[in-house]
Protein backbone atom coordinates (compact mmCIF):
# COMPACT_ATOMS: atom_id res chain seq x y z
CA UNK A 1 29.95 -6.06 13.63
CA UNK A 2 31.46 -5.38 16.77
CA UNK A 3 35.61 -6.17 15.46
CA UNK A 4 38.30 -3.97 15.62
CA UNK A 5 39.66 -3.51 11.97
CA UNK A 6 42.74 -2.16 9.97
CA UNK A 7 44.17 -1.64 6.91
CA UNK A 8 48.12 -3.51 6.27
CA UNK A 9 50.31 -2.56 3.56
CA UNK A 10 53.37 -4.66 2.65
CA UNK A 11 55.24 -4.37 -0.49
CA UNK A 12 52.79 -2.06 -2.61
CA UNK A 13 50.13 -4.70 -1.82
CA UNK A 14 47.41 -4.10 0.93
CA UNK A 15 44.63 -5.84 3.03
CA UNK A 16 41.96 -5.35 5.60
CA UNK A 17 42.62 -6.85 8.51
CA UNK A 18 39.90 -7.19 11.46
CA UNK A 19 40.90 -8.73 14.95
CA UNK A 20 40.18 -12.36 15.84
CA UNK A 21 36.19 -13.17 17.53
CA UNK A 22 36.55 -14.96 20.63
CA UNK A 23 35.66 -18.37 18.82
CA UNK A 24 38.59 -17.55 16.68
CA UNK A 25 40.76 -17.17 19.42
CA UNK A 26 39.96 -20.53 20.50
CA UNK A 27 40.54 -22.37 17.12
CA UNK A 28 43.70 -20.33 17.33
CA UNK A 29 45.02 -21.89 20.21
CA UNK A 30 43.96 -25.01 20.07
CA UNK A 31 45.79 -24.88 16.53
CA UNK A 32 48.94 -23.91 17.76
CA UNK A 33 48.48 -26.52 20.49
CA UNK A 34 48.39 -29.06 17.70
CA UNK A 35 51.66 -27.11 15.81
CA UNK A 36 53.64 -27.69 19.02
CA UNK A 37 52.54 -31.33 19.50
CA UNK A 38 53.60 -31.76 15.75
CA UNK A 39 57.09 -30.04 16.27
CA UNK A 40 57.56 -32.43 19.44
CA UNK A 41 56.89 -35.42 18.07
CA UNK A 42 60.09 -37.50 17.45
CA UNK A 43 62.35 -34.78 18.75
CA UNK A 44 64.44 -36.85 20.54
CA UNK A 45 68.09 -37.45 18.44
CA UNK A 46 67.24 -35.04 15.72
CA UNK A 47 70.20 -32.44 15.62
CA UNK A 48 69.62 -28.79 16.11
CA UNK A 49 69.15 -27.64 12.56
CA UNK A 50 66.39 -30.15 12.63
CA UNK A 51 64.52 -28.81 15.46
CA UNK A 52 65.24 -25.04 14.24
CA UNK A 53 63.95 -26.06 10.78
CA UNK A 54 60.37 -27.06 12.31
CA UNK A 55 60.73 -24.33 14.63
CA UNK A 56 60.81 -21.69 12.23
CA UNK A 57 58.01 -23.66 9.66
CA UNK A 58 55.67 -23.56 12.62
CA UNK A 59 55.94 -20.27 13.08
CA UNK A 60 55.40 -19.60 9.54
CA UNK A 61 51.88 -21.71 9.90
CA UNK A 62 50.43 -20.73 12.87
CA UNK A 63 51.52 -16.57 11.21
CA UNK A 64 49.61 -17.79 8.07
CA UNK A 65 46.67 -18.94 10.24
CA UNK A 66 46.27 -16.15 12.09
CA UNK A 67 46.03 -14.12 9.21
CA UNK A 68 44.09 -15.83 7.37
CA UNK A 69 41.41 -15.78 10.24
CA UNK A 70 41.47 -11.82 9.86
CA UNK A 71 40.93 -11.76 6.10
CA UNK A 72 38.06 -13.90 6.44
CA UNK A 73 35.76 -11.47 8.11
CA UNK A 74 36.11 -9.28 4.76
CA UNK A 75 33.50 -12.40 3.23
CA UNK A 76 32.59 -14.82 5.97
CA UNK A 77 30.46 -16.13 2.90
CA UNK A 78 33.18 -16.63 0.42
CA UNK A 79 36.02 -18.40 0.87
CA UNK A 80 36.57 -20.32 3.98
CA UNK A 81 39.96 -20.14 6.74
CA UNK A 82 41.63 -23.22 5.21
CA UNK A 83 41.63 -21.97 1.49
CA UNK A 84 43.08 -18.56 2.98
CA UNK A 85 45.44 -20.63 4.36
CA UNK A 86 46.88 -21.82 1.56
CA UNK A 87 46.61 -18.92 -0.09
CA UNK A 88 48.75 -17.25 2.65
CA UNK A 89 51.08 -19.98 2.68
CA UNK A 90 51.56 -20.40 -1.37
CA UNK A 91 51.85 -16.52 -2.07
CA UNK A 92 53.30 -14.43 1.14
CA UNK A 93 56.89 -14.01 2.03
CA UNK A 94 57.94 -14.95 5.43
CA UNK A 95 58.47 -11.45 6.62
CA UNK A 96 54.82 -10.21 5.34
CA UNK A 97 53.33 -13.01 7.78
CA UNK A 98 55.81 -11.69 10.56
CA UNK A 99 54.31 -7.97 10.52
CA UNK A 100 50.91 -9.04 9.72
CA UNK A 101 50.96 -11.41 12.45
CA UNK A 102 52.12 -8.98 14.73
CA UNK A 103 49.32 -6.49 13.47
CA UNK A 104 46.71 -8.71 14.27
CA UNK A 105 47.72 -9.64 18.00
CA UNK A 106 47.72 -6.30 18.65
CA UNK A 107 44.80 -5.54 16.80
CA UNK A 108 43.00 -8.45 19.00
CA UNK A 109 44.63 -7.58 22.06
CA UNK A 110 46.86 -11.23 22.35
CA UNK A 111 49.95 -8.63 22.84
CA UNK A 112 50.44 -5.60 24.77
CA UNK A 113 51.77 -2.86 22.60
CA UNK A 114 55.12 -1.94 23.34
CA UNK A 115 54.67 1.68 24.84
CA UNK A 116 57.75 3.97 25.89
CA UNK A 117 59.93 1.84 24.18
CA UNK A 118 62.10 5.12 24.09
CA UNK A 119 63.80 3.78 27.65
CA UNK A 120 60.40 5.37 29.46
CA UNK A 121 59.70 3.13 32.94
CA UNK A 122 56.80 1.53 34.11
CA UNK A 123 55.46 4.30 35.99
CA UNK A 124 53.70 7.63 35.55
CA UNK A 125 54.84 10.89 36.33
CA UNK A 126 53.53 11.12 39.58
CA UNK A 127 55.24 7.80 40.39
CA UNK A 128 52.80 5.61 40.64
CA UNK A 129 53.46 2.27 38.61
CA UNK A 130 50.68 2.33 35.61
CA UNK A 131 48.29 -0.38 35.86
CA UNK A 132 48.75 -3.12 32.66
CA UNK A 133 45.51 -4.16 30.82
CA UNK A 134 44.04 -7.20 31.61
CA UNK A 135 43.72 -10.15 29.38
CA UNK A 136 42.32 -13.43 28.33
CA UNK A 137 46.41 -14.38 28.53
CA UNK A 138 46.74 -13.28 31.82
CA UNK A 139 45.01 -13.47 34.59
CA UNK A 140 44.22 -11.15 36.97
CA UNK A 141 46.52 -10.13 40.03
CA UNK A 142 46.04 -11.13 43.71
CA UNK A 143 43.88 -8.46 45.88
């Protein structure tokens, strides 16, 4: 198998986490496509703690669907992404699906890692400005 994978620790507990395929990816998106449509829908006249309260249990879904996505590649034959879902959902605190969400973007290259986060700039020593990896998320710059 060709994914990236590492190991996440949170609270004593651990789990293997590999990065998403590129079919993944897809199902990924086009799930947090439907989490915004559902978040949208009727938001007109609802009062701020409304919208912040479906804000934040989006979040907390698309987090729990992204991981479980990872953990299925430990047994693609056992249990399938929905029941890992659930399983996220019903037994992980909010802040476990944070980091491990976090993890796994990086892990499958959806974020850039933060590098030089000490106050380093954009560019090398010799001055040159360093070149930033490409991705599916962004596309390619203008010759």
């Amino acid at each position: 198998m060709f994914l990236k994978k590492e190991n996440f620790s949170y609270n004593g507990e651990s789990a293997t986490f590999f990065e998403l395929s590129a079919l993944q990816r897809i199902e990924f998106l086009t799930f947090m496509a439907q989490e915004e449509k559902t978040v949208s829908v009727d938001s007109e006249g609802i009062s701020d703690q409304e919208m912040t309260a479906r804000l934040i249990g989006s979040n907390i879904r698309c987090g729990a669907r992204l991981i479980a996505m990872s953990l299925w590649h430990n047994d693609p034959t056992g249990t399938d992404v929905d029941t890992l879902y659930q399983q996220v959902l019903n037994s992980w605190p909010p802040e476990a699906i944070g980091k491990a969400e976090m993890q796994i973007k990086l892990l499958s290259g959806m974020l850039v890692p933060i590098e030089g986060s000490d106050g380093e700039d954009s560019e090398d020593a010799d001055g040159t400005e360093k070149a930033e990896p490409v991705t599916a998320e962004k596309p390619l710059p203008a010759s």
